[in-house]
Protein backbone atom coordinates (compact mmCIF):
# COMPACT_ATOMS: atom_id res chain seq x y z
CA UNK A 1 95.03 10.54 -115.14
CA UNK A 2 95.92 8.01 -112.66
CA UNK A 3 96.06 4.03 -113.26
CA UNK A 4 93.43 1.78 -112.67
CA UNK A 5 92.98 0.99 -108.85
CA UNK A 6 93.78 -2.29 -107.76
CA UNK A 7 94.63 -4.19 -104.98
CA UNK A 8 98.29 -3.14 -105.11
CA UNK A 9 98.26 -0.05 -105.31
CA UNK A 10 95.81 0.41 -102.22
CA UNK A 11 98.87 -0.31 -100.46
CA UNK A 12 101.14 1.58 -102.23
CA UNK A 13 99.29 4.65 -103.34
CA UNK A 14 100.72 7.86 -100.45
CA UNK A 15 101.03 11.75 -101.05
CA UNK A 16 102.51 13.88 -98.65
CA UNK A 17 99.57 16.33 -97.58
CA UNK A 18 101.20 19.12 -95.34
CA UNK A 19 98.13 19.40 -93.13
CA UNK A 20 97.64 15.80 -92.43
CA UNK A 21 101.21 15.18 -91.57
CA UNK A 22 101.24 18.00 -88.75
CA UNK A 23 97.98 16.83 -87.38
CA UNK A 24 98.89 13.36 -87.06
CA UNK A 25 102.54 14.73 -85.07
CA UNK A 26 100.81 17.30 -83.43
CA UNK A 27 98.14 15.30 -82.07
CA UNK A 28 100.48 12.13 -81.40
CA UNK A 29 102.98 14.36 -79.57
CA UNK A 30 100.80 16.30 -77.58
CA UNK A 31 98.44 13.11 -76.19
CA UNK A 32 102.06 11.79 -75.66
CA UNK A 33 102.91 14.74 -73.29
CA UNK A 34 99.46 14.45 -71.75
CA UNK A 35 100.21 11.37 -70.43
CA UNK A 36 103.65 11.85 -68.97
CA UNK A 37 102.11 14.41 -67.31
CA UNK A 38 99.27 13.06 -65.70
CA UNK A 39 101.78 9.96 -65.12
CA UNK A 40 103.71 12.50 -62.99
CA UNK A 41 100.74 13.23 -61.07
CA UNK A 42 99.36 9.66 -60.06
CA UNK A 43 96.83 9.85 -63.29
CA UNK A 44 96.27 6.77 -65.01
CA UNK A 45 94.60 6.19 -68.43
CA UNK A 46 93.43 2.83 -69.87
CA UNK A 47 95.83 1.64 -72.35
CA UNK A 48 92.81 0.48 -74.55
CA UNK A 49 91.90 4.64 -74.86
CA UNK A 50 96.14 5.45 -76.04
CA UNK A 51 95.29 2.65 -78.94
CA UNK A 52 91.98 3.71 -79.56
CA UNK A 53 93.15 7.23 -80.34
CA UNK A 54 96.63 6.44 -82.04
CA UNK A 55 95.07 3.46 -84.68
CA UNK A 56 91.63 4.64 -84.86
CA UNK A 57 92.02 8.25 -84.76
CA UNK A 58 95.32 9.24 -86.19
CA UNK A 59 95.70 6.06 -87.85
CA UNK A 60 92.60 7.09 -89.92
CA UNK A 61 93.88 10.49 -90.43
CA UNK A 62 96.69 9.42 -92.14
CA UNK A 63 95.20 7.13 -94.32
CA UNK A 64 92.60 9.61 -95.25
CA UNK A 65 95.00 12.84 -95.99
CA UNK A 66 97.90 10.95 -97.42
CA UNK A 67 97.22 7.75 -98.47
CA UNK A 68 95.02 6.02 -101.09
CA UNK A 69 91.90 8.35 -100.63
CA UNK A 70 94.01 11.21 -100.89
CA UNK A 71 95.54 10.58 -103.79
CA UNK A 72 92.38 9.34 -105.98
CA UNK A 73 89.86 11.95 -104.77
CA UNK A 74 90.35 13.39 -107.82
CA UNK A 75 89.31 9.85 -109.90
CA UNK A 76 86.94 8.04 -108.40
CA UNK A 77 84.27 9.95 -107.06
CA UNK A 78 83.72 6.90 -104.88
CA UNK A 79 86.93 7.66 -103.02
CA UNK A 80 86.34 11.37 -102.49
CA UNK A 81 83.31 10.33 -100.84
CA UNK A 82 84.50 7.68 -98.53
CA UNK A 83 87.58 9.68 -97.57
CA UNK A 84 84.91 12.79 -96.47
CA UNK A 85 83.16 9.76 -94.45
CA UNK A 86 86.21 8.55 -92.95
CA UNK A 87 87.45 12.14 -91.90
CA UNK A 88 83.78 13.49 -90.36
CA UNK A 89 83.27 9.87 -88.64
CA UNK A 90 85.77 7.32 -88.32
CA UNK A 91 88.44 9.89 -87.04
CA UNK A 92 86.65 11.84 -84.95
CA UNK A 93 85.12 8.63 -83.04
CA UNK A 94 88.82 7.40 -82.68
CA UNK A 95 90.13 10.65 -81.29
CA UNK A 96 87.43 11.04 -78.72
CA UNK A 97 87.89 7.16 -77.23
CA UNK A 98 91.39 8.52 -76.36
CA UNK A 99 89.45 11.04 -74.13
CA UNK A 100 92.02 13.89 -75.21
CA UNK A 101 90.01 16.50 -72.75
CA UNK A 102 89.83 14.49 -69.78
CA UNK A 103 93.38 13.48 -70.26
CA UNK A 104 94.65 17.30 -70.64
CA UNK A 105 92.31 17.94 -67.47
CA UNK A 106 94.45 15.25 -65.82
CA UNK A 107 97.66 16.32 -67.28
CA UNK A 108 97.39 20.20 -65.98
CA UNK A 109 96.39 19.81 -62.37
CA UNK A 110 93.26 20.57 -60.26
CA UNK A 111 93.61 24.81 -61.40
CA UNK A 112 94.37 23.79 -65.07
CA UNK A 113 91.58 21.29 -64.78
CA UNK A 114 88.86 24.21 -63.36
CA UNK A 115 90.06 26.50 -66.27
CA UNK A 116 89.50 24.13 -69.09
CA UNK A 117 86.20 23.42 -67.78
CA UNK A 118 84.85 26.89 -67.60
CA UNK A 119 86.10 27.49 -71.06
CA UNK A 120 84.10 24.49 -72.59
CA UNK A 121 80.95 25.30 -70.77
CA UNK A 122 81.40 29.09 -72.09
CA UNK A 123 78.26 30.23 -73.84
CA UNK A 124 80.06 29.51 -77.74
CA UNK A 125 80.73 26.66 -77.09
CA UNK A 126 78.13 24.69 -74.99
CA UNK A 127 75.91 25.73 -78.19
CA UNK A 128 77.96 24.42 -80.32
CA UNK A 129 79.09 21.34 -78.95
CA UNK A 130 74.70 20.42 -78.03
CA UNK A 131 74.31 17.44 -79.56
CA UNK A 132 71.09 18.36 -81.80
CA UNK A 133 73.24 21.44 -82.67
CA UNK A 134 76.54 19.59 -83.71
CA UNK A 135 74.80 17.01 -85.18
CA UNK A 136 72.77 19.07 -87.91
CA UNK A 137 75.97 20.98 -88.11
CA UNK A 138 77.50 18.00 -88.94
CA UNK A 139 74.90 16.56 -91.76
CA UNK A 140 74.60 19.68 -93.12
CA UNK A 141 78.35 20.37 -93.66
CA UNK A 142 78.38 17.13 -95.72
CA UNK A 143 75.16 18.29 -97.56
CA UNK A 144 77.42 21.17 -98.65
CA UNK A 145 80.46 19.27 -99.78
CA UNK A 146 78.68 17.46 -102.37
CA UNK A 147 75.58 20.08 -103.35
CA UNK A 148 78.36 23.02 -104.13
CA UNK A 149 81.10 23.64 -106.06
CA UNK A 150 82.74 22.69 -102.95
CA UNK A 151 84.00 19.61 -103.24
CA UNK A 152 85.11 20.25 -107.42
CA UNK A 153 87.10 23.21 -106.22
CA UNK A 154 88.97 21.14 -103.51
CA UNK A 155 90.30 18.87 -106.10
CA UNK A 156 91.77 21.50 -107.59
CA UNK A 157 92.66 24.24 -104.94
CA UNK A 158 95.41 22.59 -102.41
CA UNK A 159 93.98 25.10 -99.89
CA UNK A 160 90.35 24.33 -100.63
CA UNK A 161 91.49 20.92 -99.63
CA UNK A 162 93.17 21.75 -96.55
CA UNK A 163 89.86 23.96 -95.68
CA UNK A 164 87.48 21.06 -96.36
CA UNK A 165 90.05 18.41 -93.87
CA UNK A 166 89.81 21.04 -90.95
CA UNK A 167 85.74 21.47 -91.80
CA UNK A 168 85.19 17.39 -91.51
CA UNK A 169 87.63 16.88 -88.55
CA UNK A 170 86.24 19.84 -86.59
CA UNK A 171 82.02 19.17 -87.84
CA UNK A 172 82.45 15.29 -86.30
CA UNK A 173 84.43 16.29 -83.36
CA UNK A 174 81.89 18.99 -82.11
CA UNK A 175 79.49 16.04 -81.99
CA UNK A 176 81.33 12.86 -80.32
CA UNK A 177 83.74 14.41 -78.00
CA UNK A 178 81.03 15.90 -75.87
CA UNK A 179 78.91 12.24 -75.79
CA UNK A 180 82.13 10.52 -74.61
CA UNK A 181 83.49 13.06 -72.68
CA UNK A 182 82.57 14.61 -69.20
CA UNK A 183 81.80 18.05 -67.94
CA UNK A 184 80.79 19.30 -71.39
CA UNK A 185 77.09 19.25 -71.83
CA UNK A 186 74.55 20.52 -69.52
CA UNK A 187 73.64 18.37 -66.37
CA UNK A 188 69.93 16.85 -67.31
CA UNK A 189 72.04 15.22 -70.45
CA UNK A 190 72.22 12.04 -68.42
CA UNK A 191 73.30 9.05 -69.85
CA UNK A 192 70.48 7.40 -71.14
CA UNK A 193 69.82 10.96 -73.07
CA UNK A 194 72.62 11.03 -74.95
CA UNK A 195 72.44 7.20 -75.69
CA UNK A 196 68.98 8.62 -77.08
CA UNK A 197 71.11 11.59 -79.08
CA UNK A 198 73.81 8.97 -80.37
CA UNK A 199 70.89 7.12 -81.71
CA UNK A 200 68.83 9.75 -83.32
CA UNK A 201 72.49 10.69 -84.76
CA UNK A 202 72.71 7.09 -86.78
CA UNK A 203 69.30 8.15 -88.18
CA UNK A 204 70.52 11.75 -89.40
CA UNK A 205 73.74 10.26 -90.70
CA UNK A 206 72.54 8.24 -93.58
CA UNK A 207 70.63 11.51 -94.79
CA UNK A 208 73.94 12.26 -97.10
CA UNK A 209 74.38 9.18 -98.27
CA UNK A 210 70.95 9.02 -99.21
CA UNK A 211 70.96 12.04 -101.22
CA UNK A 212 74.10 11.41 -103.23
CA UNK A 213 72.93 7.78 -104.05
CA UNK A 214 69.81 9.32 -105.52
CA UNK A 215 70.75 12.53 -106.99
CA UNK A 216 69.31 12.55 -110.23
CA UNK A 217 72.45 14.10 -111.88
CA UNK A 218 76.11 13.91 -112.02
CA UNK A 219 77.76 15.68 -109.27
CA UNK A 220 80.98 17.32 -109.17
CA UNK A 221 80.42 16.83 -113.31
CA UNK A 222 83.94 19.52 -113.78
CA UNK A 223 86.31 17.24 -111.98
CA UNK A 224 88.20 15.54 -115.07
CA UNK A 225 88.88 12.33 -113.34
CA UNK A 226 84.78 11.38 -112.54
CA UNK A 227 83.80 12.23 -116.28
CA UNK A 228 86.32 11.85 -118.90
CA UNK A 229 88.27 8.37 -117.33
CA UNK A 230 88.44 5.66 -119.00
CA UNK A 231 88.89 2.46 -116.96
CA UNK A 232 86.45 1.48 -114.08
CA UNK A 233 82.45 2.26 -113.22
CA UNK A 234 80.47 5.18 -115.21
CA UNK A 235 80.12 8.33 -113.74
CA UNK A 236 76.65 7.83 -112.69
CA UNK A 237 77.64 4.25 -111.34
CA UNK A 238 80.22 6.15 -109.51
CA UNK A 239 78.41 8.52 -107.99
CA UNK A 240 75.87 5.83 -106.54
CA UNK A 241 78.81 4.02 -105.15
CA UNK A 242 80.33 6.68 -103.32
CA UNK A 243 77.01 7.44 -101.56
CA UNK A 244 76.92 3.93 -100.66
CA UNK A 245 80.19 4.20 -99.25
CA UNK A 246 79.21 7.39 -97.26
CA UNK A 247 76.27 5.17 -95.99
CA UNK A 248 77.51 2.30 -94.82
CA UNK A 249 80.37 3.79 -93.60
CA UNK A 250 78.35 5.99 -91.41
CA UNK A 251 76.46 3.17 -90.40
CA UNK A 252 78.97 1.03 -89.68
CA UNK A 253 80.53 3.86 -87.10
CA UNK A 254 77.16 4.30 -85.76
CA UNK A 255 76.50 1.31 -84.05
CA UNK A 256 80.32 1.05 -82.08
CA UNK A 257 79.47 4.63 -80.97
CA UNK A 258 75.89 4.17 -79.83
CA UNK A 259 77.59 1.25 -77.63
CA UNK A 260 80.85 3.05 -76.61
CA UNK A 261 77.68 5.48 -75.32
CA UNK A 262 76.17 2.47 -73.34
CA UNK A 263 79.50 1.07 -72.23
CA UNK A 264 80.34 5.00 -70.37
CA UNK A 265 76.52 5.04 -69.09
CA UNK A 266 77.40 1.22 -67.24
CA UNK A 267 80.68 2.58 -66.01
CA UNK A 268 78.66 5.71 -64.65
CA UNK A 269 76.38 3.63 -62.94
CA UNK A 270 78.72 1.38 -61.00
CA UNK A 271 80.71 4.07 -59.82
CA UNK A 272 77.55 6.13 -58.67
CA UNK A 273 76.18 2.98 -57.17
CA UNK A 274 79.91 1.93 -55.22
CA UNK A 275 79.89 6.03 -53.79
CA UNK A 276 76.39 5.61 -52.64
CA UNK A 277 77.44 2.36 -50.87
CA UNK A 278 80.50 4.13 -49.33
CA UNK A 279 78.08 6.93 -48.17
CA UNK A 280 75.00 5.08 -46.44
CA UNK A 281 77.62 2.60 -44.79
CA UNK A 282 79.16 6.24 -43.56
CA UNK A 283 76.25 7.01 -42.56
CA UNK A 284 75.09 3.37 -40.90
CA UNK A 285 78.57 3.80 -38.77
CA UNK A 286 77.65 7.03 -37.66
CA UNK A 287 73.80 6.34 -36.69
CA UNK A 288 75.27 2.86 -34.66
CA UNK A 289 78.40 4.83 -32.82
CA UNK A 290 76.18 7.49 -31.79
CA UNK A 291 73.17 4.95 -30.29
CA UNK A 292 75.78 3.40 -27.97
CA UNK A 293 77.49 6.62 -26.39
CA UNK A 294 79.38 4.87 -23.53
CA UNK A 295 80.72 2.13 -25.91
CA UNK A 296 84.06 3.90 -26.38
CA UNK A 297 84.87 4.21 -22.79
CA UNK A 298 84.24 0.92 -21.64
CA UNK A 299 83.71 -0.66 -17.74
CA UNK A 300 80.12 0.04 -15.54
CA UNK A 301 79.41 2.90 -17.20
CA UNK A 302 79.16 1.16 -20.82
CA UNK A 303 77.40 -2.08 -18.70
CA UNK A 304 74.62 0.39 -17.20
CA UNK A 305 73.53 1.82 -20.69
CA UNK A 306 70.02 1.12 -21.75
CA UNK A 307 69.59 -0.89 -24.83
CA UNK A 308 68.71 0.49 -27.88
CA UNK A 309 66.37 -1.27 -30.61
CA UNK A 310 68.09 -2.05 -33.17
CA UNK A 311 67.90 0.29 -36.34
CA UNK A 312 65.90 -1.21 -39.63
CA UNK A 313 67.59 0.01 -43.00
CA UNK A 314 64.82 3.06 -44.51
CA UNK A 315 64.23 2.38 -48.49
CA UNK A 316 66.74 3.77 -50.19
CA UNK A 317 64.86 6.64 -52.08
CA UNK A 318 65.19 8.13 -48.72
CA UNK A 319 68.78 7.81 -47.61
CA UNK A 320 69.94 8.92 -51.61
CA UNK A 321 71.43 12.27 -50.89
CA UNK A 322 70.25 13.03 -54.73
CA UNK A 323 66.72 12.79 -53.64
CA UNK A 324 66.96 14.20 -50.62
CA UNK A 325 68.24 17.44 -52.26
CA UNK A 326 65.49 17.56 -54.87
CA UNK A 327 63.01 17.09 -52.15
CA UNK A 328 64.17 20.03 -50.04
């Protein structure tokens, strides 16, 4: 039975969980290559995305899988809970503002680049990755931590443990990567669509939370630590707490994510609207070298041509190449 927790040891409390330490390497070596690479080939990747996915996403990871909420799971029913919530939200949402997939797109070159996209818009896993999919795949894979044996045998069984990690990393990363990311849902998921998934998401999250808070009886009732300790809340108490902390912890990720979903749709916008500038001024260029056809060679030949009325700017619903495709 572990010690009462208090301030100090929130600091202090680490275990060394194999899985956790080779994600965080793995993941902080390989974004590190990524870059050097797509460094090497004129890339370049805002700073604020590298910090972003090294502080928020494997910064998380580590806290989750080796420090304080990894090593009183087992205790406080409370922590078990928030470290699930951290693992399916928090780290997920920090991995995906790094923009790992774009980055590796960058990183392996234009052929690299056309093979990575084919394989994410393969059948598997442009089903998987749809946000109404992911995102009941998601709530329900929390559901089944806490209504099964599931989460009482991953106290005990190291590889249970390891299982339910890889379950919570890979359940919240099927649902945020492809909102923040590009190329990997279908075309008529637009930007203001999956603003609309990301908030219908916030909604689904709390469902969890919810049901733990209320749960008329104990949960997890064979783990030693929630029952039979003798220092801090009841087990009952405990129990409502944790699905508090579930709660407001998905809460409190919802609302950065619904807005790093608004920030991207913005940034879409400008850029569409600066290449549609680029291309009717192409186009205005064109139209005004081509009314003037002596212009370029100058003397009485470019004197003697007959003035042309000037040419009034059309509306620009019919200039838009985008809806002058869709009306052919």
């Amino acid at each position: 039975m572990l010690p009462p927790l208090t301030a100090q040891r929130w600091l202090t409390s680490w275990v060394a969980d194999p899985l956790g330490i080779l994600l965080a390497v793995g993941l902080t070596a390989a974004y590190a290559v990524c870059l050097v690479a797509a460094r090497r080939r004129g890339a370049r990747l805002p700073w604020l995305r590298t910090v972003a996915f090294l502080l928020l996403g494997v910064g998380t990871l580590v806290v989750a899988t080796c420090g304080v909420l990894a090593a009183y799971r087992g205790t406080l029913f409370w922590v078990a809970a928030a470290q699930v919530a951290v693992l399916s939200a928090i780290t997920p949402l920090g991995i995906a503002l790094g923009d790992p997939v774009g980055l590796l797109g960058k990183a392996v070159g234009d052929r690299g680049s056309a093979r990575l996209s084919r394989l994410l818009r393969g059948r598997v896993a442009r089903v998987l990755m749809f946000p109404l999919v992911s995102s009941l795949i998601a709530v329900g894979s929390l559901v089944l931590v806490f209504f099964t044996p599931y989460l009482e045998t991953s106290v005990s069984s190291a590889g249970v443990r390891e299982l339910l990690y890889l379950q919570l990393l890979v359940t919240g990363s099927l649902f945020v990567l492809p909102l923040l990311g590009e190329d990997m849902l279908p075309e008529w998921c637009t930007h203001p669509v999956r603003a609309m998934f990301a908030f219908v998401d916030g909604l689904a999250d709390a469902v969890p939370g919810i049901l733990v808070m209320t749960a008329p009886g104990l949960l997890a009732a064979r783990v030693p630590g929630f029952v039979h300790r003798t220092w801090g809340p009841t087990p009952l108490w405990d129990q409502k707490l944790g699905g508090g902390a579930m709660l407001g912890i998905a809460e409190c990720v919802g609302l950065p994510f619904l807005g790093a979903v608004l920030v991207a749709w913005v940034r879409a916008d400008d850029a569409e609207a600066k290449a549609l500038d680029a291309e009717l001024d192409r186009q205005r260029a064109a139209e005004a070298g081509a009314a003037v056809p002596g212009s370029s060679r100058g003397g009485p030949a470019s004197a003697a041509a007959p003035a042309t009325p000037p040419q009034r700017d059309r509306p620009w619903w019919e200039t838009d190449p985008r809806f002058q495709e869709r009306r052919r």
